[in-house]
C-alpha atoms as a PDB file:
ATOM      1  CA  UNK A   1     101.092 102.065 215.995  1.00  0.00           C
ATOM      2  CA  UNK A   2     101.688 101.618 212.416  1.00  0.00           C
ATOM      3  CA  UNK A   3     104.128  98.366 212.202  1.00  0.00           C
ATOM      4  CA  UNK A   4     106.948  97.192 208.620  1.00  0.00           C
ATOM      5  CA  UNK A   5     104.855  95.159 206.488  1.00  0.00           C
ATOM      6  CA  UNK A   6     105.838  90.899 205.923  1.00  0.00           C
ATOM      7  CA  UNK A   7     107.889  90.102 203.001  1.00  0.00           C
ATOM      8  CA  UNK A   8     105.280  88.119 201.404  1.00  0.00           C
ATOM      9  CA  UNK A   9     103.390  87.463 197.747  1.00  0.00           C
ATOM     10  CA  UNK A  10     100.358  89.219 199.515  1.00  0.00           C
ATOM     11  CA  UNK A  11     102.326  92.316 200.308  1.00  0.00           C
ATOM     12  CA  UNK A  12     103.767  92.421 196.918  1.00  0.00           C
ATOM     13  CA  UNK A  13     100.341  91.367 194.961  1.00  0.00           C
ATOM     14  CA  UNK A  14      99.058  94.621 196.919  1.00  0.00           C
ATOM     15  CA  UNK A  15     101.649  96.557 195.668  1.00  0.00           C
ATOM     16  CA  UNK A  16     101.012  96.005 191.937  1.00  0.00           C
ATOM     17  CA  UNK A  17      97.170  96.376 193.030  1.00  0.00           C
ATOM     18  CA  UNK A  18      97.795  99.525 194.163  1.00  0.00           C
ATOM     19  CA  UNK A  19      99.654 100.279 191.008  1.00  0.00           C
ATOM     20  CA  UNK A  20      96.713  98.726 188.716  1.00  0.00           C
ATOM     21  CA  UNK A  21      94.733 101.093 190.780  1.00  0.00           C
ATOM     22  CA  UNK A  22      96.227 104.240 190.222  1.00  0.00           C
ATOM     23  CA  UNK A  23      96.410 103.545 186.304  1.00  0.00           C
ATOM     24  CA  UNK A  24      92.604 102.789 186.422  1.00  0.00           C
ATOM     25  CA  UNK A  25      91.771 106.074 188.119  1.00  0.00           C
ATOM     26  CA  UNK A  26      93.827 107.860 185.361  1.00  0.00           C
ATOM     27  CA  UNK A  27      96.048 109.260 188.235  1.00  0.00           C
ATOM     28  CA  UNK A  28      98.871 107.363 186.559  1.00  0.00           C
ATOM     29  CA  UNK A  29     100.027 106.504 183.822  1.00  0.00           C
ATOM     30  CA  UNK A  30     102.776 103.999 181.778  1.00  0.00           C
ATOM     31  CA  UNK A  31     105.528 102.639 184.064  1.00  0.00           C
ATOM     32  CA  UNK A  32     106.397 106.479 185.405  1.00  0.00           C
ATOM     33  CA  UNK A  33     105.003 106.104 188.884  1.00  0.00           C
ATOM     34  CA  UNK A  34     106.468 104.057 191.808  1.00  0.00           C
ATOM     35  CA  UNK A  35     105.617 102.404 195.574  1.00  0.00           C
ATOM     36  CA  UNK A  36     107.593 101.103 198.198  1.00  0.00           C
ATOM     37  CA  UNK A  37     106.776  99.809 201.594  1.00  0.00           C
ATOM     38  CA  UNK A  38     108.772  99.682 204.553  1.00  0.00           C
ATOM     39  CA  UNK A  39     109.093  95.496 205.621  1.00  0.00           C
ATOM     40  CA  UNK A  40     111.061  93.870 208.401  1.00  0.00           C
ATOM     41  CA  UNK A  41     113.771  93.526 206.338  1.00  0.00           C
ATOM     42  CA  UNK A  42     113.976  96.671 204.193  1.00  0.00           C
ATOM     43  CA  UNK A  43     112.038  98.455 201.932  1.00  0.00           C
ATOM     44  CA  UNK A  44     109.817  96.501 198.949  1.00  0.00           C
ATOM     45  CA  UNK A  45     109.795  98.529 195.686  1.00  0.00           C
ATOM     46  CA  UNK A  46     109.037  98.565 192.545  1.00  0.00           C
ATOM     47  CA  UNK A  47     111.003  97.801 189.503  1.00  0.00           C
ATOM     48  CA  UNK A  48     112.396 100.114 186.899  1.00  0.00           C
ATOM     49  CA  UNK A  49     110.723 100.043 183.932  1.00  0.00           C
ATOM     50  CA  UNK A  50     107.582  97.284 184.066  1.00  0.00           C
ATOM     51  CA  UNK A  51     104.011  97.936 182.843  1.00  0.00           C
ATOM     52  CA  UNK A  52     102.125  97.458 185.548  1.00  0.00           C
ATOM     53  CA  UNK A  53      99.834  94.497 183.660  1.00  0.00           C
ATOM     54  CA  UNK A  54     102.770  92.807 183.407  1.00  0.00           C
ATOM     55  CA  UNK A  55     104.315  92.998 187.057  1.00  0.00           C
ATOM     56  CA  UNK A  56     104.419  90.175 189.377  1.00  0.00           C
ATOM     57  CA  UNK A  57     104.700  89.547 192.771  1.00  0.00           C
ATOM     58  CA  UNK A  58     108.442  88.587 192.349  1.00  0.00           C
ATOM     59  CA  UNK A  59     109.747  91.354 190.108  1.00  0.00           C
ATOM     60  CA  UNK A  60     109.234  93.757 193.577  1.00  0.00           C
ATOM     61  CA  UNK A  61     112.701  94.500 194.575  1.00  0.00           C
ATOM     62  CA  UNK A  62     113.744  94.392 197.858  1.00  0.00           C
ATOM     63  CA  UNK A  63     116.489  96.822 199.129  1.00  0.00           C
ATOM     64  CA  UNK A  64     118.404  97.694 202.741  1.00  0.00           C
ATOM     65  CA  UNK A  65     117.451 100.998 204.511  1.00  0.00           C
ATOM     66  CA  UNK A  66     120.801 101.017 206.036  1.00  0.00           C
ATOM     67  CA  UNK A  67     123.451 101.036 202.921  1.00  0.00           C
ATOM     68  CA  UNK A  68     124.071  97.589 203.296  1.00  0.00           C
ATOM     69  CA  UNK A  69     124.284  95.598 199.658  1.00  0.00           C
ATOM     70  CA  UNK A  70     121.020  94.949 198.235  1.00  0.00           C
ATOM     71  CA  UNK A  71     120.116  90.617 197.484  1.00  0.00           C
ATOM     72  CA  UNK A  72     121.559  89.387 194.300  1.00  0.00           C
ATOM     73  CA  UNK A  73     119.664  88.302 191.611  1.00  0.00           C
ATOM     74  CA  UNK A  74     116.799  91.113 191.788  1.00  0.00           C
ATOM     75  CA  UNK A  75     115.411  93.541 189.112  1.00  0.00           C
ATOM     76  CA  UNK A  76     116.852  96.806 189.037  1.00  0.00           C
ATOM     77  CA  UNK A  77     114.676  99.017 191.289  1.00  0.00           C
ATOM     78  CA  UNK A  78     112.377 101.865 190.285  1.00  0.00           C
ATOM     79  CA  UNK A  79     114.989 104.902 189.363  1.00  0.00           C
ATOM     80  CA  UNK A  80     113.185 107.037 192.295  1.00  0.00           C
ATOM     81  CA  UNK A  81     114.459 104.244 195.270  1.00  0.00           C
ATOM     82  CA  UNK A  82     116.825 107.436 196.726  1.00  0.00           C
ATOM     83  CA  UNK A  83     114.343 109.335 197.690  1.00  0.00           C
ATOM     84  CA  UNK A  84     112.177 106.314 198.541  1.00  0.00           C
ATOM     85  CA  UNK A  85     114.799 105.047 201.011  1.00  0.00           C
ATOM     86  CA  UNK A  86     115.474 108.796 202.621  1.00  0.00           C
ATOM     87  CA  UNK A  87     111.837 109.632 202.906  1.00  0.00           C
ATOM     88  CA  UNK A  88     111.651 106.020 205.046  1.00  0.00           C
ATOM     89  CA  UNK A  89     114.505 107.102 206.429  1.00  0.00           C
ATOM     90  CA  UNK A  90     113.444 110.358 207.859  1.00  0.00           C
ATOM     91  CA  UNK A  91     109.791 109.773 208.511  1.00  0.00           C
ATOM     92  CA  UNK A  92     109.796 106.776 210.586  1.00  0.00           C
ATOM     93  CA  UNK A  93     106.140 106.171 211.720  1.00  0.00           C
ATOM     94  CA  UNK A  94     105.141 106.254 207.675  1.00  0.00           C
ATOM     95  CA  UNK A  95     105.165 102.620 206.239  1.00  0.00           C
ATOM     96  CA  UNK A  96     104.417 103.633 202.462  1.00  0.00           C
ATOM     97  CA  UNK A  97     105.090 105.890 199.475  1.00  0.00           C
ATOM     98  CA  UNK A  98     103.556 106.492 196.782  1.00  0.00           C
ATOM     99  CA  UNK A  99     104.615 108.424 193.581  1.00  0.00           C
ATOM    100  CA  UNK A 100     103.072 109.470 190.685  1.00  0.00           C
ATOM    101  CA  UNK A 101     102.078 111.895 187.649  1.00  0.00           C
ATOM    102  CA  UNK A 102      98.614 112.817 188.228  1.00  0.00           C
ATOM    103  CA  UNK A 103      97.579 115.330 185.253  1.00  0.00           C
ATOM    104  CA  UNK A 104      96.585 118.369 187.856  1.00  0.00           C
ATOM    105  CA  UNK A 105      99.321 117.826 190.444  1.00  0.00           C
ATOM    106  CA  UNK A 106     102.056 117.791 187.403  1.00  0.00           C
ATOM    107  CA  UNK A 107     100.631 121.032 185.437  1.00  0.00           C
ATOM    108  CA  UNK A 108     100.904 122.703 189.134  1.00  0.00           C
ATOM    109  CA  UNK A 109     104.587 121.443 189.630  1.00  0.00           C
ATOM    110  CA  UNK A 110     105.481 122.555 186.055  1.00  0.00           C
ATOM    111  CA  UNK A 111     104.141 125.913 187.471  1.00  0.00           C
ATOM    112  CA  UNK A 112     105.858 125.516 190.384  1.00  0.00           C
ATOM    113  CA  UNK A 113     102.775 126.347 192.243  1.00  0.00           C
ATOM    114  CA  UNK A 114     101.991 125.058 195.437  1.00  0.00           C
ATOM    115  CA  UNK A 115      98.875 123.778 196.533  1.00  0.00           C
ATOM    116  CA  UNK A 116      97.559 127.058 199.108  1.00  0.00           C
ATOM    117  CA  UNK A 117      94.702 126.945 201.716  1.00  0.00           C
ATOM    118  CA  UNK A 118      91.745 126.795 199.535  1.00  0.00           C
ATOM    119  CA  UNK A 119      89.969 124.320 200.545  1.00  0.00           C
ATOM    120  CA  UNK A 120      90.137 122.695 204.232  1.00  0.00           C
ATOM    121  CA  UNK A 121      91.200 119.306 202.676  1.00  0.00           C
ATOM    122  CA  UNK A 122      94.757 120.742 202.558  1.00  0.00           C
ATOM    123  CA  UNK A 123      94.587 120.247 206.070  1.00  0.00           C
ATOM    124  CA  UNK A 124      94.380 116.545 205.472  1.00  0.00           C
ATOM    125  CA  UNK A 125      98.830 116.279 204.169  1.00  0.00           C
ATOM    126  CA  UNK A 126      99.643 118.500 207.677  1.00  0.00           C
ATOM    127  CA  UNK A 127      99.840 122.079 206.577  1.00  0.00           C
ATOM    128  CA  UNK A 128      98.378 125.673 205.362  1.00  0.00           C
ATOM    129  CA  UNK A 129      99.627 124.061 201.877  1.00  0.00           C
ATOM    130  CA  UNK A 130     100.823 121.071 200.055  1.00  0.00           C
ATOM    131  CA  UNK A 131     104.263 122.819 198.925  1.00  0.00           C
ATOM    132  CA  UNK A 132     106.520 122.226 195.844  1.00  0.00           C
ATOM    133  CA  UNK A 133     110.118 120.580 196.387  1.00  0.00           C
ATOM    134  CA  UNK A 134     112.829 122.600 193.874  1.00  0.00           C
ATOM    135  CA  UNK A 135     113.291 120.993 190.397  1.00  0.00           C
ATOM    136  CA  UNK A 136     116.546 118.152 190.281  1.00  0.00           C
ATOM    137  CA  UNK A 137     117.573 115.487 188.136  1.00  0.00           C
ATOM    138  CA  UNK A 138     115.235 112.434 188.604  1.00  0.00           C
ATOM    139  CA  UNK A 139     116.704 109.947 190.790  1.00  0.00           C
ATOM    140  CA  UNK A 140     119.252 111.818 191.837  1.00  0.00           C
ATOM    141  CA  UNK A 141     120.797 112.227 195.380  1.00  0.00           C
ATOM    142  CA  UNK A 142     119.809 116.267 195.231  1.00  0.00           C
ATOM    143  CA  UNK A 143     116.171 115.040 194.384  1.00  0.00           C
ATOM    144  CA  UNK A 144     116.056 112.947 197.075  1.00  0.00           C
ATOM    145  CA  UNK A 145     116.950 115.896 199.483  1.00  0.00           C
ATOM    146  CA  UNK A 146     114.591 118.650 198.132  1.00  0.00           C
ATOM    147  CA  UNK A 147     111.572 116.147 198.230  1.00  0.00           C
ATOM    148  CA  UNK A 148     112.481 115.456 202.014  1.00  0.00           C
ATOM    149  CA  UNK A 149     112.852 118.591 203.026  1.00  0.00           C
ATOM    150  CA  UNK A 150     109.481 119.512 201.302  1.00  0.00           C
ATOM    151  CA  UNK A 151     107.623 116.646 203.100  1.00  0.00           C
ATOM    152  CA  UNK A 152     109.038 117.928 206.838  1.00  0.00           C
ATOM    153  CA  UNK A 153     105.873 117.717 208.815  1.00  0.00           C
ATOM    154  CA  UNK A 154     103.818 116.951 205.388  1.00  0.00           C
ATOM    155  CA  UNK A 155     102.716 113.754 204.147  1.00  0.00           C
ATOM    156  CA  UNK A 156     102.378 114.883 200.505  1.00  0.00           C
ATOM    157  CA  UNK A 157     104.112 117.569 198.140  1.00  0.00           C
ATOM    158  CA  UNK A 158     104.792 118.583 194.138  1.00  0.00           C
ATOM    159  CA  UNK A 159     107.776 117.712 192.782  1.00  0.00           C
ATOM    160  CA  UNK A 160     109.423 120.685 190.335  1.00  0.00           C
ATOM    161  CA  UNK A 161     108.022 119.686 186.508  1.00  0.00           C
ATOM    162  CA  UNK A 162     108.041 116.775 187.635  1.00  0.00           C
ATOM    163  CA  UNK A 163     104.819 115.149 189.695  1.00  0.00           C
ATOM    164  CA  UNK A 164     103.640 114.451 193.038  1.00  0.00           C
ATOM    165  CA  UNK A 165     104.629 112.481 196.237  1.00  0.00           C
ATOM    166  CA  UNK A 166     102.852 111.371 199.530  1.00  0.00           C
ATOM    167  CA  UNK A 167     103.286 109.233 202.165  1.00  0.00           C
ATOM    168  CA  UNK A 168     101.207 107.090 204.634  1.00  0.00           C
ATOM    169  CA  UNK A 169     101.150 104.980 207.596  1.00  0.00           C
ATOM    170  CA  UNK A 170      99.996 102.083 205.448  1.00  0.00           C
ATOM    171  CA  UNK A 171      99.277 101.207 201.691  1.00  0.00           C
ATOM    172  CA  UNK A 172      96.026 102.294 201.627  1.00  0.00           C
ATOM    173  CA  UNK A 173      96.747 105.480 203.475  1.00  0.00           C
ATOM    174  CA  UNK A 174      98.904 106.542 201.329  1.00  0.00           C
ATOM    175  CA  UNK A 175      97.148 105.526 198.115  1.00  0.00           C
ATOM    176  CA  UNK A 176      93.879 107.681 199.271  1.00  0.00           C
ATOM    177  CA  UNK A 177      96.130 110.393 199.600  1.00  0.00           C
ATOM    178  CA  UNK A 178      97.523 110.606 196.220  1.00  0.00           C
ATOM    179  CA  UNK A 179      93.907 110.211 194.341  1.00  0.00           C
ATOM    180  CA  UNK A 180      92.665 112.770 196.963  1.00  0.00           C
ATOM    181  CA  UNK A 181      95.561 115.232 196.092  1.00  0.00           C
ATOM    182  CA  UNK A 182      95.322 114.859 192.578  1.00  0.00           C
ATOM    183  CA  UNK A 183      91.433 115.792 193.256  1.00  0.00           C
ATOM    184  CA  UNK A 184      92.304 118.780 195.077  1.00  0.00           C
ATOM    185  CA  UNK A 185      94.742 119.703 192.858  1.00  0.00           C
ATOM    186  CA  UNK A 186      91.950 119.742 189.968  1.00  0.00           C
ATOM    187  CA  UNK A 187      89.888 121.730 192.147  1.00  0.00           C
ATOM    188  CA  UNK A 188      92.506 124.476 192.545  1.00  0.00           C
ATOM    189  CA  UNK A 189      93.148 124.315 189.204  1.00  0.00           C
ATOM    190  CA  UNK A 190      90.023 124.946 188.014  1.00  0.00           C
ATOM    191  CA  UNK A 191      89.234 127.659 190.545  1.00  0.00           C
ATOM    192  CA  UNK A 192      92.276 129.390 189.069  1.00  0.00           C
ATOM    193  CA  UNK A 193      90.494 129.664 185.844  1.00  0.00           C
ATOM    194  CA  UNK A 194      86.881 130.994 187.160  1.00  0.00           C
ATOM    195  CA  UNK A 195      88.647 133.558 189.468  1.00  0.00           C
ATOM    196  CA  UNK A 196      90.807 134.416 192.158  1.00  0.00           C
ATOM    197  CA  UNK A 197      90.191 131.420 194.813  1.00  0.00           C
ATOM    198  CA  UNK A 198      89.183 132.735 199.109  1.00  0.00           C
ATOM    199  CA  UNK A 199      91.730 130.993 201.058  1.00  0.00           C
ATOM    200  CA  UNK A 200      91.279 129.679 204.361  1.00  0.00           C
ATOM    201  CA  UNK A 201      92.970 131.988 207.452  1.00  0.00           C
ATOM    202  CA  UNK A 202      95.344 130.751 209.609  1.00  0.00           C
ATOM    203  CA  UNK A 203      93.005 130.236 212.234  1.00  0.00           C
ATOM    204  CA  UNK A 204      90.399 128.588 210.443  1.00  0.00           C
ATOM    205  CA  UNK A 205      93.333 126.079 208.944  1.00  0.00           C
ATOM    206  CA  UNK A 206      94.307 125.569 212.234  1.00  0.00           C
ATOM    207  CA  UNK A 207      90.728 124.458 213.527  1.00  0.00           C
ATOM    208  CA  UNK A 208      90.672 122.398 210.439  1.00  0.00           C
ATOM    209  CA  UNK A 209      94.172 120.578 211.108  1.00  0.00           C
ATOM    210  CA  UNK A 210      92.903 120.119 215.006  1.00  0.00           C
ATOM    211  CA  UNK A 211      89.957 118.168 213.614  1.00  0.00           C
ATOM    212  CA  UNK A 212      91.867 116.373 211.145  1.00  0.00           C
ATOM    213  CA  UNK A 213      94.305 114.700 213.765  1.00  0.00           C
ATOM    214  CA  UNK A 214      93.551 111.554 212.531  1.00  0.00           C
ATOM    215  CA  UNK A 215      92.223 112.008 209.656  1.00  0.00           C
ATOM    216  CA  UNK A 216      93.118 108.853 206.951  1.00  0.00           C
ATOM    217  CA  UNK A 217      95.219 106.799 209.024  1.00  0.00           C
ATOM    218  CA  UNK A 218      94.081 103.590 209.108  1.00  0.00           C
ATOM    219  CA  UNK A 219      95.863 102.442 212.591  1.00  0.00           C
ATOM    220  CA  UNK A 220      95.121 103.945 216.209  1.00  0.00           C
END
């Protein structure tokens, strides 16, 4: 079982790793993406507004999950923390999120398009589809709630001309996820432009999701 991570520089180096990483593999880009983990003592998150080469480990804010007042003296905390906090909140086996603007995932979202069964790797974020949460305000309250009602019993979905959002039991779980959505999403995309893409059936997406139990979790 997937446990909070420790409070500690190594935690909060990997965070800006993860970060760096993202930016390298051009599914990121700026300071417009965010992480947060879930620790013993909250939730670590990023800070608003901080390239990512310049980040260190004590510029990660760390904030309550249960509405208590946050430690004085911290950076302000990436605008997205609502729906950072509720998506902790309501999904309490995931340890990690991870948001971004990945090129393919975005043009989708401005489309408001979801990602359908056509390809079995949609299997891999818990459904027949990676769906789209409505458009509102970023980092507002109404945000927060579309996005977790779009990731009930998903671990990713598009955000309304917006981006992209996914979740994992760890850092790395969750990090795979958003380079391999942002890969499927440039699949579909393309597909759309060659044709009319097969999609999977029910049943075969259900053989696919009974295979993919554990699929990318990194714990037992």
């Amino acid at each position: 079982m997937s446990r909070p991570y420790c409070d500690d520089t190594a935690t909060r180096q990997s965070i800006i790793d993860a970060c760096l990483a993202m930016q390298a593999a051009g599914v990121n880009q700026g300071v417009s993406g965010n992480i947060s983990l879930r620790t013993t003592e909250g939730m670590l998150i990023t800070p608003s507004g901080v390239e990512y080469e310049k980040m260190r480990p004590d510029m990660l804010v760390l904030m309550p999950l249960d509405g208590s007042q946050m430690r004085p003296g911290q950076m302000k905390p990436s605008s997205e923390w609502q729906f950072h906090r509720d998506i902790l909140l309501a999904k309490r086996s995931e340890m990690a999120v991870v948001h971004a603007h990945p090129t393919f995932c975005t043009a989708l979202a401005m489309n408001h398009q979801p990602i359908p069964a056509c390809h079995y790797m949609v299997a891999a974020f818990g459904g027949d589809d990676v769906p789209v949460a409505d458009y509102a305000l970023f980092g507002s309250q109404e945000l927060s709630r579309l996005v977790v009602q779009a990731l009930h019993h998903r671990s990713a979905c598009l955000m309304a001309n917006h981006g992209a959002v996914v979740t994992g039991d760890s850092l790395q779980t969750a990090l795979w996820r958003m380079m391999e959505l942002e890969t499927l999403a440039k699949g579909y995309v393309t597909s759309l432009t060659i044709g009319s893409p097969k999609l999977l059936g029910a049943d075969q997406m259900s053989e696919v999701k009974q295979a993919f139990a554990d699929y990318g979790r990194t714990s037992l």
